[in-house]
C-alpha atoms as a PDB file:
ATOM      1  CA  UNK A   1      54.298 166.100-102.122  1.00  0.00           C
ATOM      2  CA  UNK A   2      54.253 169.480-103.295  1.00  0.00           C
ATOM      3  CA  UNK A   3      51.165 169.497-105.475  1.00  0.00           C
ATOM      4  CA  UNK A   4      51.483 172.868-106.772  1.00  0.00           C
ATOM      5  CA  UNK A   5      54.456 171.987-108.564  1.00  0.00           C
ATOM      6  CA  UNK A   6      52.459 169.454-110.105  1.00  0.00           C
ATOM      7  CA  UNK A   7      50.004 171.372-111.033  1.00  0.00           C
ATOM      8  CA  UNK A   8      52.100 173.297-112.916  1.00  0.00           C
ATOM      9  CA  UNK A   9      53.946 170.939-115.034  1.00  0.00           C
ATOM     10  CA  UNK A  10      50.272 168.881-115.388  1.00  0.00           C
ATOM     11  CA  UNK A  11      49.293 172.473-116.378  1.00  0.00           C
ATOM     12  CA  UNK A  12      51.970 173.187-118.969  1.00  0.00           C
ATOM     13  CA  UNK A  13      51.506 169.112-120.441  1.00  0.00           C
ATOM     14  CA  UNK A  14      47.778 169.402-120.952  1.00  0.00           C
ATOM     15  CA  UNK A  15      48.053 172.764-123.126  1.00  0.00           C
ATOM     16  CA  UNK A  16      50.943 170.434-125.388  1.00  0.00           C
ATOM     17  CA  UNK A  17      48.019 167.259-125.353  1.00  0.00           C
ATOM     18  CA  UNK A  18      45.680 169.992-126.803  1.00  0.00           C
ATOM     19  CA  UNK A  19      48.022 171.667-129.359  1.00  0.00           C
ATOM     20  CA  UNK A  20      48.245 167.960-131.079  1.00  0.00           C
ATOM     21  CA  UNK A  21      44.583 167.447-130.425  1.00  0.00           C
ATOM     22  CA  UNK A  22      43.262 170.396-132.478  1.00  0.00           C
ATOM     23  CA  UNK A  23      46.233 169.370-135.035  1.00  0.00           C
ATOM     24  CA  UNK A  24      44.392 166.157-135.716  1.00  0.00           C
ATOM     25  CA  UNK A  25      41.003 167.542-135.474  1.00  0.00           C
ATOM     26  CA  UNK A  26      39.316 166.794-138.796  1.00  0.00           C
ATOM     27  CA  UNK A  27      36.355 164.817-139.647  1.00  0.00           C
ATOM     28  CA  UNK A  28      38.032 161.414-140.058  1.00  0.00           C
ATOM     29  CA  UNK A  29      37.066 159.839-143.214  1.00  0.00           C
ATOM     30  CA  UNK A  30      39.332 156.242-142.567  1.00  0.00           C
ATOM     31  CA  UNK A  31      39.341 154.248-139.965  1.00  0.00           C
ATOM     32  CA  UNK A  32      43.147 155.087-139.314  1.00  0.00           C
ATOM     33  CA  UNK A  33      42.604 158.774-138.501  1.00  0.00           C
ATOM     34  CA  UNK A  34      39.084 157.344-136.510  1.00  0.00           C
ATOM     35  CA  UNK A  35      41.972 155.263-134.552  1.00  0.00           C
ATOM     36  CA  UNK A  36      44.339 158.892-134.737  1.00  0.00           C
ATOM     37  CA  UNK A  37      41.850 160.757-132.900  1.00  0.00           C
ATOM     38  CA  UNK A  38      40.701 158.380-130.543  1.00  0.00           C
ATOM     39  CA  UNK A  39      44.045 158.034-129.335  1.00  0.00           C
ATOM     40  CA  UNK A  40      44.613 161.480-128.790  1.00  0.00           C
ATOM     41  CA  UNK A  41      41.125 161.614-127.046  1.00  0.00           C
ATOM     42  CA  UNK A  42      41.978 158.965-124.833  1.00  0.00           C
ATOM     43  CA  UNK A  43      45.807 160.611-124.024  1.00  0.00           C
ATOM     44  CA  UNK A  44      43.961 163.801-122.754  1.00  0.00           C
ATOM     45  CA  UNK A  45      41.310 161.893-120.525  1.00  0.00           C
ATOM     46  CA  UNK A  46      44.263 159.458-119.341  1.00  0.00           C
ATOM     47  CA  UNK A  47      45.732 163.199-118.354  1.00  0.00           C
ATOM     48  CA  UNK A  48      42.948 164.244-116.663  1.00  0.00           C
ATOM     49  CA  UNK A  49      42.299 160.666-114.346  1.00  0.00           C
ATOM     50  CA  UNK A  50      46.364 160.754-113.524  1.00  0.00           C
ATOM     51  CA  UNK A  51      45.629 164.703-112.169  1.00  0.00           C
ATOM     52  CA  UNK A  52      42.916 163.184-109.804  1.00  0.00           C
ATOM     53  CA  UNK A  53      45.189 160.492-108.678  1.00  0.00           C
ATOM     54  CA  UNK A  54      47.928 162.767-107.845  1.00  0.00           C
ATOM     55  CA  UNK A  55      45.670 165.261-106.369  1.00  0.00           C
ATOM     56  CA  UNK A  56      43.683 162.778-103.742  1.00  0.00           C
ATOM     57  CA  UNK A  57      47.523 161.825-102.835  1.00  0.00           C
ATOM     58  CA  UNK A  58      48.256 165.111-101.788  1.00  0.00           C
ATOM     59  CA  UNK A  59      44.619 165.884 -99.578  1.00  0.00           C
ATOM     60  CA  UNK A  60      45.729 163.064 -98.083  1.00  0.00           C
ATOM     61  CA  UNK A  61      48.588 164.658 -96.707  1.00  0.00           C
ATOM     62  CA  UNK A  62      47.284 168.486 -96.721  1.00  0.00           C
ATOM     63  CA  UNK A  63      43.536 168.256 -97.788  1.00  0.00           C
ATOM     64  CA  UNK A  64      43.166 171.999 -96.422  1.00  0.00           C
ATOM     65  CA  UNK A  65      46.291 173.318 -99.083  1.00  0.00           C
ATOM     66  CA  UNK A  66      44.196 171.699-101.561  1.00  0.00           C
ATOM     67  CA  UNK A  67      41.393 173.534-101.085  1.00  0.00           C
ATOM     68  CA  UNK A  68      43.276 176.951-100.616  1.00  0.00           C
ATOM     69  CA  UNK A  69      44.655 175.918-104.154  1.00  0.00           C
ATOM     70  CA  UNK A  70      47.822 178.404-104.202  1.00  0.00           C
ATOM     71  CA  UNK A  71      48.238 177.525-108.223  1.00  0.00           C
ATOM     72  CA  UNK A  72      44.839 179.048-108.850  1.00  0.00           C
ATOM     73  CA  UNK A  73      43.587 182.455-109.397  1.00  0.00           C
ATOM     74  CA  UNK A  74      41.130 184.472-107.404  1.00  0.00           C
ATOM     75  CA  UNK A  75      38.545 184.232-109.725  1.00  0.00           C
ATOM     76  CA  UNK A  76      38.981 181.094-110.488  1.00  0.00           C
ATOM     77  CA  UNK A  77      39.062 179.962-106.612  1.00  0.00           C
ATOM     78  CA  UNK A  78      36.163 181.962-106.775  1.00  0.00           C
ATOM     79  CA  UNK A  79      34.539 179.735-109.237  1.00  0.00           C
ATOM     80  CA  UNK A  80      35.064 176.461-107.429  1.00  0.00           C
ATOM     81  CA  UNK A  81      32.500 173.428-105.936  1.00  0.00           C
ATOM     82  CA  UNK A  82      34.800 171.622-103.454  1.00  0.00           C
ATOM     83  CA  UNK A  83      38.174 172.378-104.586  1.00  0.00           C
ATOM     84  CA  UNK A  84      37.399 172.063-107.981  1.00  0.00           C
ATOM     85  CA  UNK A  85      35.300 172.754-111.487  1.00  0.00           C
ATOM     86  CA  UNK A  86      31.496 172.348-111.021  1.00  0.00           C
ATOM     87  CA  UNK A  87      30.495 168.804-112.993  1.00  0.00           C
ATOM     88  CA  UNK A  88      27.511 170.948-114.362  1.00  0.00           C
ATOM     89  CA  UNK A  89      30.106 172.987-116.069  1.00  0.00           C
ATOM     90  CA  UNK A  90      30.549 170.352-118.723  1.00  0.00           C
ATOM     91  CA  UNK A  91      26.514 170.719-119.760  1.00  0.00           C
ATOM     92  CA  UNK A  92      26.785 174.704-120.007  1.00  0.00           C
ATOM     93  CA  UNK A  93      30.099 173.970-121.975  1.00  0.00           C
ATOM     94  CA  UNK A  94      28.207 171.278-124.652  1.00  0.00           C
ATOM     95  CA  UNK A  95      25.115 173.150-124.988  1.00  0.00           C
ATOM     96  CA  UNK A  96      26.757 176.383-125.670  1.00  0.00           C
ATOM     97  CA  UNK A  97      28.925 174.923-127.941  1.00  0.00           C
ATOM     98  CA  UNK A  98      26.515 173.192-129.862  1.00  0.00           C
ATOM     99  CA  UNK A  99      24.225 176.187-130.617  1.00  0.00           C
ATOM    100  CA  UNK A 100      26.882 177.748-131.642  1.00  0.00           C
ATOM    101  CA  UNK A 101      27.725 175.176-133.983  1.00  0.00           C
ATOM    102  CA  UNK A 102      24.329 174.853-135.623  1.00  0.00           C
ATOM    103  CA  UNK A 103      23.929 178.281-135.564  1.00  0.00           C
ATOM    104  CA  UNK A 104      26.936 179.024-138.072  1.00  0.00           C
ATOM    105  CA  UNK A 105      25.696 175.581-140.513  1.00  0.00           C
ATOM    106  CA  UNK A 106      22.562 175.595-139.694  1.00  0.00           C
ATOM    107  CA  UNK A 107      21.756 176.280-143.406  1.00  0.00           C
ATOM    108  CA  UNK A 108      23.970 172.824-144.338  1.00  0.00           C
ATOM    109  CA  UNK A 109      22.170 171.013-141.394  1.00  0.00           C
ATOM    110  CA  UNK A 110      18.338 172.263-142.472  1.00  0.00           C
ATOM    111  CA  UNK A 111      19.914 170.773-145.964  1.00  0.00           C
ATOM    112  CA  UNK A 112      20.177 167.343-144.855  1.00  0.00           C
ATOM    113  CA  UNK A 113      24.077 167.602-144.738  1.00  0.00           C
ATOM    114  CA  UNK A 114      25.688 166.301-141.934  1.00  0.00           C
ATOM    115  CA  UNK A 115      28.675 168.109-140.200  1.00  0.00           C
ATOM    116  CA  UNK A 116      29.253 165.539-137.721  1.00  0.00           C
ATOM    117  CA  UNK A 117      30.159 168.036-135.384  1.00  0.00           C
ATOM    118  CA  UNK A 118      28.896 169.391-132.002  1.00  0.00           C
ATOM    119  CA  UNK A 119      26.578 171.307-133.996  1.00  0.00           C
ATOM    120  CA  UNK A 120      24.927 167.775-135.492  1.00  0.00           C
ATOM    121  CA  UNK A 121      24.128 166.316-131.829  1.00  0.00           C
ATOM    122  CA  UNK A 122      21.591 163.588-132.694  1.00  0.00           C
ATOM    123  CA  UNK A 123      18.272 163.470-130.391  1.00  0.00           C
ATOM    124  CA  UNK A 124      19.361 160.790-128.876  1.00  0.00           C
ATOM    125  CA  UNK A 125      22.736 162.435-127.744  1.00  0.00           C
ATOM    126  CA  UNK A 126      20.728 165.334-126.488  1.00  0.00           C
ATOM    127  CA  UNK A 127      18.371 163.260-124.466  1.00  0.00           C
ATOM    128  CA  UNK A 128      21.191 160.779-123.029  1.00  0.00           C
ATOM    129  CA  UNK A 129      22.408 164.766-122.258  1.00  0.00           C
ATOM    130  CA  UNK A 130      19.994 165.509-120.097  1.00  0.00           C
ATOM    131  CA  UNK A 131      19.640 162.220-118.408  1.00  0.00           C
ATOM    132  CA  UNK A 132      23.512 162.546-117.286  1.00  0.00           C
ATOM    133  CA  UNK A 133      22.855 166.025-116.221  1.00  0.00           C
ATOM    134  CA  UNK A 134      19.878 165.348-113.838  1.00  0.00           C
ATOM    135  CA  UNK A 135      22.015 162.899-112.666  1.00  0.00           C
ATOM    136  CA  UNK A 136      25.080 165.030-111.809  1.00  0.00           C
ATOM    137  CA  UNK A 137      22.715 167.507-110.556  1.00  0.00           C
ATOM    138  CA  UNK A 138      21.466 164.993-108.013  1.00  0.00           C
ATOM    139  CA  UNK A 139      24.782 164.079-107.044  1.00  0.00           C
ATOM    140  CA  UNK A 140      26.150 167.680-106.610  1.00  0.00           C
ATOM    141  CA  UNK A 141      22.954 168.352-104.364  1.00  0.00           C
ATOM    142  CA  UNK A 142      24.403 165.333-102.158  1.00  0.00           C
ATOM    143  CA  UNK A 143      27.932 166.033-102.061  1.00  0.00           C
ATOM    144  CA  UNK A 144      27.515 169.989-101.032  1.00  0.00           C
ATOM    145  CA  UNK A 145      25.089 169.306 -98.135  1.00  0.00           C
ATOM    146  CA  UNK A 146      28.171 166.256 -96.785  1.00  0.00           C
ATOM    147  CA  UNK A 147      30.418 168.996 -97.334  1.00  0.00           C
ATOM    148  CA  UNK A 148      28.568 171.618 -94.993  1.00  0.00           C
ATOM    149  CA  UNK A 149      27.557 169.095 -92.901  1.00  0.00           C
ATOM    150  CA  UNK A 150      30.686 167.219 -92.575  1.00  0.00           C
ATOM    151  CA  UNK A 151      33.892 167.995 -89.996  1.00  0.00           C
ATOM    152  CA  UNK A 152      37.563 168.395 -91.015  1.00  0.00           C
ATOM    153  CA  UNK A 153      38.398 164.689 -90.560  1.00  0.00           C
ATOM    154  CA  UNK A 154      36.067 163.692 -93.731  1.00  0.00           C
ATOM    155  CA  UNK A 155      37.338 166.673 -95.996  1.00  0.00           C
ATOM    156  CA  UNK A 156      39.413 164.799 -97.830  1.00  0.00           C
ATOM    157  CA  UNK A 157      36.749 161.528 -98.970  1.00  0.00           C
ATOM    158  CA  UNK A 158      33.931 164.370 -99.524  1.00  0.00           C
ATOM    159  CA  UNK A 159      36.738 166.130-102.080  1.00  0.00           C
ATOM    160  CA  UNK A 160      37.852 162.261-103.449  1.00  0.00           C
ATOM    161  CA  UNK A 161      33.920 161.927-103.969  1.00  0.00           C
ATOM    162  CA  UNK A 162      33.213 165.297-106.140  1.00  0.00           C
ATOM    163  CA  UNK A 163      36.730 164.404-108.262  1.00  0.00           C
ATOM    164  CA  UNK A 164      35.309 161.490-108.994  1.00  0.00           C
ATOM    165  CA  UNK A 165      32.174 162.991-110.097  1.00  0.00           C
ATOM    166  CA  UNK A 166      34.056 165.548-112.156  1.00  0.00           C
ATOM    167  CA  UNK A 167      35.775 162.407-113.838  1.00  0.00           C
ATOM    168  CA  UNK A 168      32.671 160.616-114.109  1.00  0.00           C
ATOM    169  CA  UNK A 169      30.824 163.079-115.587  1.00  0.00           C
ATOM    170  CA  UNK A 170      33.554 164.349-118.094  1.00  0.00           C
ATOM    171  CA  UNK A 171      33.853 160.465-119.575  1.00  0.00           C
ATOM    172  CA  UNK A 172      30.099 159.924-119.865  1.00  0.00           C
ATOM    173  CA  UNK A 173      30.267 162.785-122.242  1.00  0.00           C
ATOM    174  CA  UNK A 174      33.353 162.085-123.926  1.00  0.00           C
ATOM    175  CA  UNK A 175      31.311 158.639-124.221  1.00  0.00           C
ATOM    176  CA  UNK A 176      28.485 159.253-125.627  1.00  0.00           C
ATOM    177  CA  UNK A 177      30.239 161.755-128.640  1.00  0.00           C
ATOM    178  CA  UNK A 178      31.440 160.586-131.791  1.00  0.00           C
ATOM    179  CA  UNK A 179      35.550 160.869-131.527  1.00  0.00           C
ATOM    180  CA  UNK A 180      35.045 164.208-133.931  1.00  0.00           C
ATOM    181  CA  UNK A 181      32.462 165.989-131.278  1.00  0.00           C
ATOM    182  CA  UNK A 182      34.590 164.425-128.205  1.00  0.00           C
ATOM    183  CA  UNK A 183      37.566 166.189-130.077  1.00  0.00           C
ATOM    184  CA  UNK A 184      35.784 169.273-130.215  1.00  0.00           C
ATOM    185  CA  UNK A 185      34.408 169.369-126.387  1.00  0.00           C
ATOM    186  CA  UNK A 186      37.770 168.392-124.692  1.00  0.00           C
ATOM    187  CA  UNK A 187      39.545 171.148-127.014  1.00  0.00           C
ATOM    188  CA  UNK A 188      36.573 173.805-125.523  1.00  0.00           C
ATOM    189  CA  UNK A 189      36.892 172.411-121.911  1.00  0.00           C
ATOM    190  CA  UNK A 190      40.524 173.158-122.088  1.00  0.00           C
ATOM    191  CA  UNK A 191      40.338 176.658-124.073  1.00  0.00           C
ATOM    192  CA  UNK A 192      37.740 177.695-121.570  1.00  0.00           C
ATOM    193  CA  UNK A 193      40.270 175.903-118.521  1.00  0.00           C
ATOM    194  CA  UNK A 194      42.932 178.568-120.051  1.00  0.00           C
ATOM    195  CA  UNK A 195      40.812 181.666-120.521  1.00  0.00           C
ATOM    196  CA  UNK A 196      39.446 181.805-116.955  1.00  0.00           C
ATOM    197  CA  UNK A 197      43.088 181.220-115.775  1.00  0.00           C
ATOM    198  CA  UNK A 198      44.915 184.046-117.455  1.00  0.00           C
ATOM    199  CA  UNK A 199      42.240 186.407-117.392  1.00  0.00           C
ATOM    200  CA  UNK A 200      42.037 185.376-113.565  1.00  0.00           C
ATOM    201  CA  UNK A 201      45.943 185.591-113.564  1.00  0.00           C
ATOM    202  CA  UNK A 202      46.375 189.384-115.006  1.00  0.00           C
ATOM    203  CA  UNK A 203      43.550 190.300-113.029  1.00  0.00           C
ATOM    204  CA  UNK A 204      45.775 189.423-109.838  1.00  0.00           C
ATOM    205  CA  UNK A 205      48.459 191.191-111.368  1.00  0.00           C
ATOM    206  CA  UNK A 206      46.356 194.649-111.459  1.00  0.00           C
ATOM    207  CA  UNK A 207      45.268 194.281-107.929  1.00  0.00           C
ATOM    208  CA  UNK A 208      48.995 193.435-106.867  1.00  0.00           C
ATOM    209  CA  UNK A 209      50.051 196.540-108.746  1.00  0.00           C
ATOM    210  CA  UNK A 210      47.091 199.076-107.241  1.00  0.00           C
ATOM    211  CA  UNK A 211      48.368 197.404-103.634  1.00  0.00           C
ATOM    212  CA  UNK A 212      51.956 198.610-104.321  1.00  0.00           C
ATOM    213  CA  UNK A 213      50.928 202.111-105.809  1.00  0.00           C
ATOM    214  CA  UNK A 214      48.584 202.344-102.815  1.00  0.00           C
ATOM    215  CA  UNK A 215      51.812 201.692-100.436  1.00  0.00           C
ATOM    216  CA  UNK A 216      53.837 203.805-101.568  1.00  0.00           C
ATOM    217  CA  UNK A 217      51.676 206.699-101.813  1.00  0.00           C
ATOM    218  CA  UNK A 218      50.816 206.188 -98.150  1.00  0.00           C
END
Protein backbone atom coordinates (compact mmCIF):
# COMPACT_ATOMS: atom_id res chain seq x y z
CA UNK A 1 0.00 0.00 0.00
CA UNK A 2 1.59 3.10 -0.84
CA UNK A 3 0.26 5.39 1.85
CA UNK A 4 1.73 8.48 0.65
CA UNK A 5 -0.32 8.42 -2.28
CA UNK A 6 -3.09 8.30 -0.01
CA UNK A 7 -2.22 10.83 1.83
CA UNK A 8 -2.30 12.93 -0.87
CA UNK A 9 -5.57 12.38 -2.43
CA UNK A 10 -7.06 12.16 1.51
CA UNK A 11 -5.14 15.49 1.56
CA UNK A 12 -6.60 17.13 -1.53
CA UNK A 13 -10.51 15.55 -0.41
CA UNK A 14 -10.43 17.02 3.07
CA UNK A 15 -9.58 20.73 1.79
CA UNK A 16 -12.99 20.05 -0.81
CA UNK A 17 -15.05 18.62 2.70
CA UNK A 18 -13.98 22.04 4.18
CA UNK A 19 -14.72 24.38 1.21
CA UNK A 20 -18.57 23.05 1.56
CA UNK A 21 -18.26 23.15 5.30
CA UNK A 22 -17.52 26.88 5.67
CA UNK A 23 -20.22 27.26 2.67
CA UNK A 24 -22.87 26.04 5.05
CA UNK A 25 -21.51 27.63 8.06
CA UNK A 26 -24.27 29.88 9.41
CA UNK A 27 -26.09 29.88 12.58
CA UNK A 28 -28.90 27.48 11.63
CA UNK A 29 -32.18 28.88 12.47
CA UNK A 30 -34.42 25.46 11.14
CA UNK A 31 -34.02 22.30 11.91
CA UNK A 32 -33.19 21.47 8.13
CA UNK A 33 -29.97 23.50 7.98
CA UNK A 34 -29.38 22.01 11.96
CA UNK A 35 -29.67 18.53 9.87
CA UNK A 36 -27.35 20.51 6.78
CA UNK A 37 -24.59 21.08 9.04
CA UNK A 38 -24.57 18.12 10.98
CA UNK A 39 -24.17 16.22 7.98
CA UNK A 40 -21.37 18.00 6.77
CA UNK A 41 -19.84 17.72 10.35
CA UNK A 42 -20.23 14.19 10.39
CA UNK A 43 -18.72 13.78 6.44
CA UNK A 44 -15.45 15.48 7.71
CA UNK A 45 -15.09 13.29 10.99
CA UNK A 46 -16.18 10.10 8.81
CA UNK A 47 -12.91 11.55 6.72
CA UNK A 48 -10.82 11.75 9.42
CA UNK A 49 -11.70 7.89 11.12
CA UNK A 50 -11.31 6.37 7.28
CA UNK A 51 -7.51 8.24 7.33
CA UNK A 52 -6.77 6.23 10.60
CA UNK A 53 -8.03 3.09 9.13
CA UNK A 54 -6.00 3.35 6.10
CA UNK A 55 -3.05 4.54 7.96
CA UNK A 56 -2.86 1.52 10.76
CA UNK A 57 -3.14 -0.70 7.37
CA UNK A 58 -0.11 0.59 6.10
CA UNK A 59 2.21 0.45 9.75
CA UNK A 60 1.18 -2.76 9.48
CA UNK A 61 3.10 -3.36 6.56
CA UNK A 62 5.90 -0.47 7.00
CA UNK A 63 5.21 1.04 10.54
CA UNK A 64 8.85 2.68 10.28
CA UNK A 65 7.74 4.66 6.61
CA UNK A 66 4.98 5.83 8.65
CA UNK A 67 6.79 7.41 11.04
CA UNK A 68 9.44 8.91 8.55
CA UNK A 69 6.15 10.36 6.96
CA UNK A 70 7.69 11.28 3.36
CA UNK A 71 4.23 13.41 2.60
CA UNK A 72 5.08 15.70 5.48
CA UNK A 73 7.20 18.67 5.89
CA UNK A 74 10.17 19.23 8.10
CA UNK A 75 8.53 21.33 10.34
CA UNK A 76 5.74 19.66 10.49
CA UNK A 77 7.64 16.16 11.17
CA UNK A 78 9.12 18.33 13.53
CA UNK A 79 5.91 18.96 15.25
CA UNK A 80 4.82 15.38 15.68
CA UNK A 81 3.85 12.93 19.01
CA UNK A 82 4.17 9.41 17.51
CA UNK A 83 3.71 9.89 13.93
CA UNK A 84 1.16 12.25 14.29
CA UNK A 85 -0.68 15.69 15.70
CA UNK A 86 -0.41 16.02 19.53
CA UNK A 87 -4.26 15.28 20.99
CA UNK A 88 -3.51 18.41 23.23
CA UNK A 89 -3.41 20.33 20.06
CA UNK A 90 -7.17 20.32 19.83
CA UNK A 91 -7.39 22.29 23.52
CA UNK A 92 -4.74 25.06 22.37
CA UNK A 93 -6.84 25.13 19.06
CA UNK A 94 -10.52 25.68 21.10
CA UNK A 95 -9.23 27.92 23.65
CA UNK A 96 -7.51 30.16 21.28
CA UNK A 97 -10.26 30.25 19.19
CA UNK A 98 -12.70 31.03 21.63
CA UNK A 99 -10.96 34.12 23.10
CA UNK A 100 -10.72 35.23 20.06
CA UNK A 101 -14.24 34.95 19.48
CA UNK A 102 -15.41 36.72 22.61
CA UNK A 103 -12.91 39.07 22.27
CA UNK A 104 -14.31 40.59 18.87
CA UNK A 105 -18.40 40.30 20.48
CA UNK A 106 -17.63 40.50 23.61
CA UNK A 107 -19.69 43.77 23.75
CA UNK A 108 -22.93 41.56 22.22
CA UNK A 109 -22.06 38.73 24.74
CA UNK A 110 -21.69 41.26 28.04
CA UNK A 111 -25.29 42.33 26.36
CA UNK A 112 -26.97 39.19 26.99
CA UNK A 113 -26.94 38.33 23.18
CA UNK A 114 -26.00 35.09 22.27
CA UNK A 115 -23.68 34.35 19.23
CA UNK A 116 -23.81 30.75 19.56
CA UNK A 117 -20.45 30.56 18.46
CA UNK A 118 -17.04 29.40 19.85
CA UNK A 119 -16.93 32.65 21.41
CA UNK A 120 -20.40 31.75 23.56
CA UNK A 121 -18.83 28.40 25.14
CA UNK A 122 -21.22 27.80 28.06
CA UNK A 123 -19.49 26.92 31.61
CA UNK A 124 -20.41 23.80 31.33
CA UNK A 125 -18.65 23.27 27.87
CA UNK A 126 -15.58 24.83 29.36
CA UNK A 127 -15.51 22.60 32.36
CA UNK A 128 -16.44 19.24 30.35
CA UNK A 129 -13.13 21.06 28.43
CA UNK A 130 -10.94 20.64 30.90
CA UNK A 131 -12.08 17.34 32.17
CA UNK A 132 -11.30 15.82 28.50
CA UNK A 133 -8.04 17.56 28.54
CA UNK A 134 -6.67 16.17 31.89
CA UNK A 135 -7.72 13.18 30.50
CA UNK A 136 -5.79 13.25 27.19
CA UNK A 137 -3.01 14.61 29.12
CA UNK A 138 -2.94 11.45 31.21
CA UNK A 139 -3.12 9.35 28.33
CA UNK A 140 -0.33 11.12 26.29
CA UNK A 141 1.91 10.77 29.54
CA UNK A 142 1.22 6.85 29.08
CA UNK A 143 1.57 6.38 25.53
CA UNK A 144 5.13 8.41 25.23
CA UNK A 145 6.82 6.52 28.11
CA UNK A 146 5.41 2.77 25.97
CA UNK A 147 6.84 4.44 23.13
CA UNK A 148 10.46 5.00 24.68
CA UNK A 149 10.18 2.10 26.48
CA UNK A 150 8.89 -0.15 23.89
CA UNK A 151 11.05 -2.23 20.97
CA UNK A 152 10.41 -2.15 17.20
CA UNK A 153 8.04 -5.15 17.24
CA UNK A 154 5.25 -3.02 19.28
CA UNK A 155 5.71 0.25 17.11
CA UNK A 156 2.97 -0.23 15.26
CA UNK A 157 0.00 -0.96 18.38
CA UNK A 158 1.80 2.02 20.43
CA UNK A 159 1.10 4.30 16.99
CA UNK A 160 -2.68 2.40 16.55
CA UNK A 161 -3.04 3.51 20.36
CA UNK A 162 -2.12 7.46 20.03
CA UNK A 163 -4.45 7.49 16.53
CA UNK A 164 -6.95 6.40 18.43
CA UNK A 165 -6.47 8.95 21.00
CA UNK A 166 -6.20 11.64 18.35
CA UNK A 167 -9.72 10.30 17.13
CA UNK A 168 -11.00 10.05 20.48
CA UNK A 169 -10.17 13.19 21.54
CA UNK A 170 -11.18 15.13 18.29
CA UNK A 171 -15.00 13.50 18.63
CA UNK A 172 -15.36 14.26 22.34
CA UNK A 173 -15.00 17.80 21.25
CA UNK A 174 -16.86 17.75 18.19
CA UNK A 175 -19.40 16.16 20.86
CA UNK A 176 -19.77 18.25 23.27
CA UNK A 177 -20.21 21.61 20.63
CA UNK A 178 -23.32 22.74 19.30
CA UNK A 179 -23.18 21.74 15.30
CA UNK A 180 -22.45 25.78 14.75
CA UNK A 181 -19.17 25.74 17.22
CA UNK A 182 -18.26 22.02 15.91
CA UNK A 183 -18.49 23.78 12.40
CA UNK A 184 -16.29 26.38 13.45
CA UNK A 185 -13.46 24.10 15.28
CA UNK A 186 -13.17 21.43 12.46
CA UNK A 187 -12.94 24.46 9.84
CA UNK A 188 -9.83 25.92 12.35
CA UNK A 189 -8.31 22.38 12.83
CA UNK A 190 -8.12 22.11 9.13
CA UNK A 191 -7.01 25.89 8.29
CA UNK A 192 -4.36 25.47 10.92
CA UNK A 193 -3.65 21.51 9.27
CA UNK A 194 -2.99 23.71 5.92
CA UNK A 195 -0.98 26.63 7.24
CA UNK A 196 1.69 24.56 9.01
CA UNK A 197 1.88 22.45 5.78
CA UNK A 198 2.61 25.07 3.18
CA UNK A 199 4.50 27.26 5.27
CA UNK A 200 6.45 23.93 6.20
CA UNK A 201 6.37 23.12 2.38
CA UNK A 202 8.04 26.56 0.95
CA UNK A 203 10.24 26.48 3.76
CA UNK A 204 11.72 23.11 2.22
CA UNK A 205 11.75 24.70 -0.96
CA UNK A 206 14.27 27.60 0.32
CA UNK A 207 16.54 25.14 1.93
CA UNK A 208 16.46 22.92 -1.35
CA UNK A 209 17.29 26.05 -3.29
CA UNK A 210 20.33 27.42 -0.76
CA UNK A 211 21.58 23.46 -1.16
CA UNK A 212 21.75 23.86 -4.98
CA UNK A 213 23.26 27.50 -4.93
CA UNK A 214 25.66 26.13 -2.31
CA UNK A 215 26.67 23.24 -4.97
CA UNK A 216 27.26 24.95 -7.54
CA UNK A 217 29.28 27.58 -6.10
CA UNK A 218 31.53 24.88 -4.66
Amino acid sequence: MDFHRFHEKWYHQLHHQIRHLTKALRPPTTDDHRNQLTLHINKVMFHFSEYYRVKSLAANQDVLSIFCARWASTLERSLYWIAGWRPTTAFHLIYTESSVRFESRMVDILHGIHTGDLGDLSPAQFTRVSEIQCETDEACDILGGTCVDRKIERLVKIMEKADELRLKTLKAVVELLTPQQAAEFLIAAAQLHFGVHRWGLNHDRERERERDRDRLEK
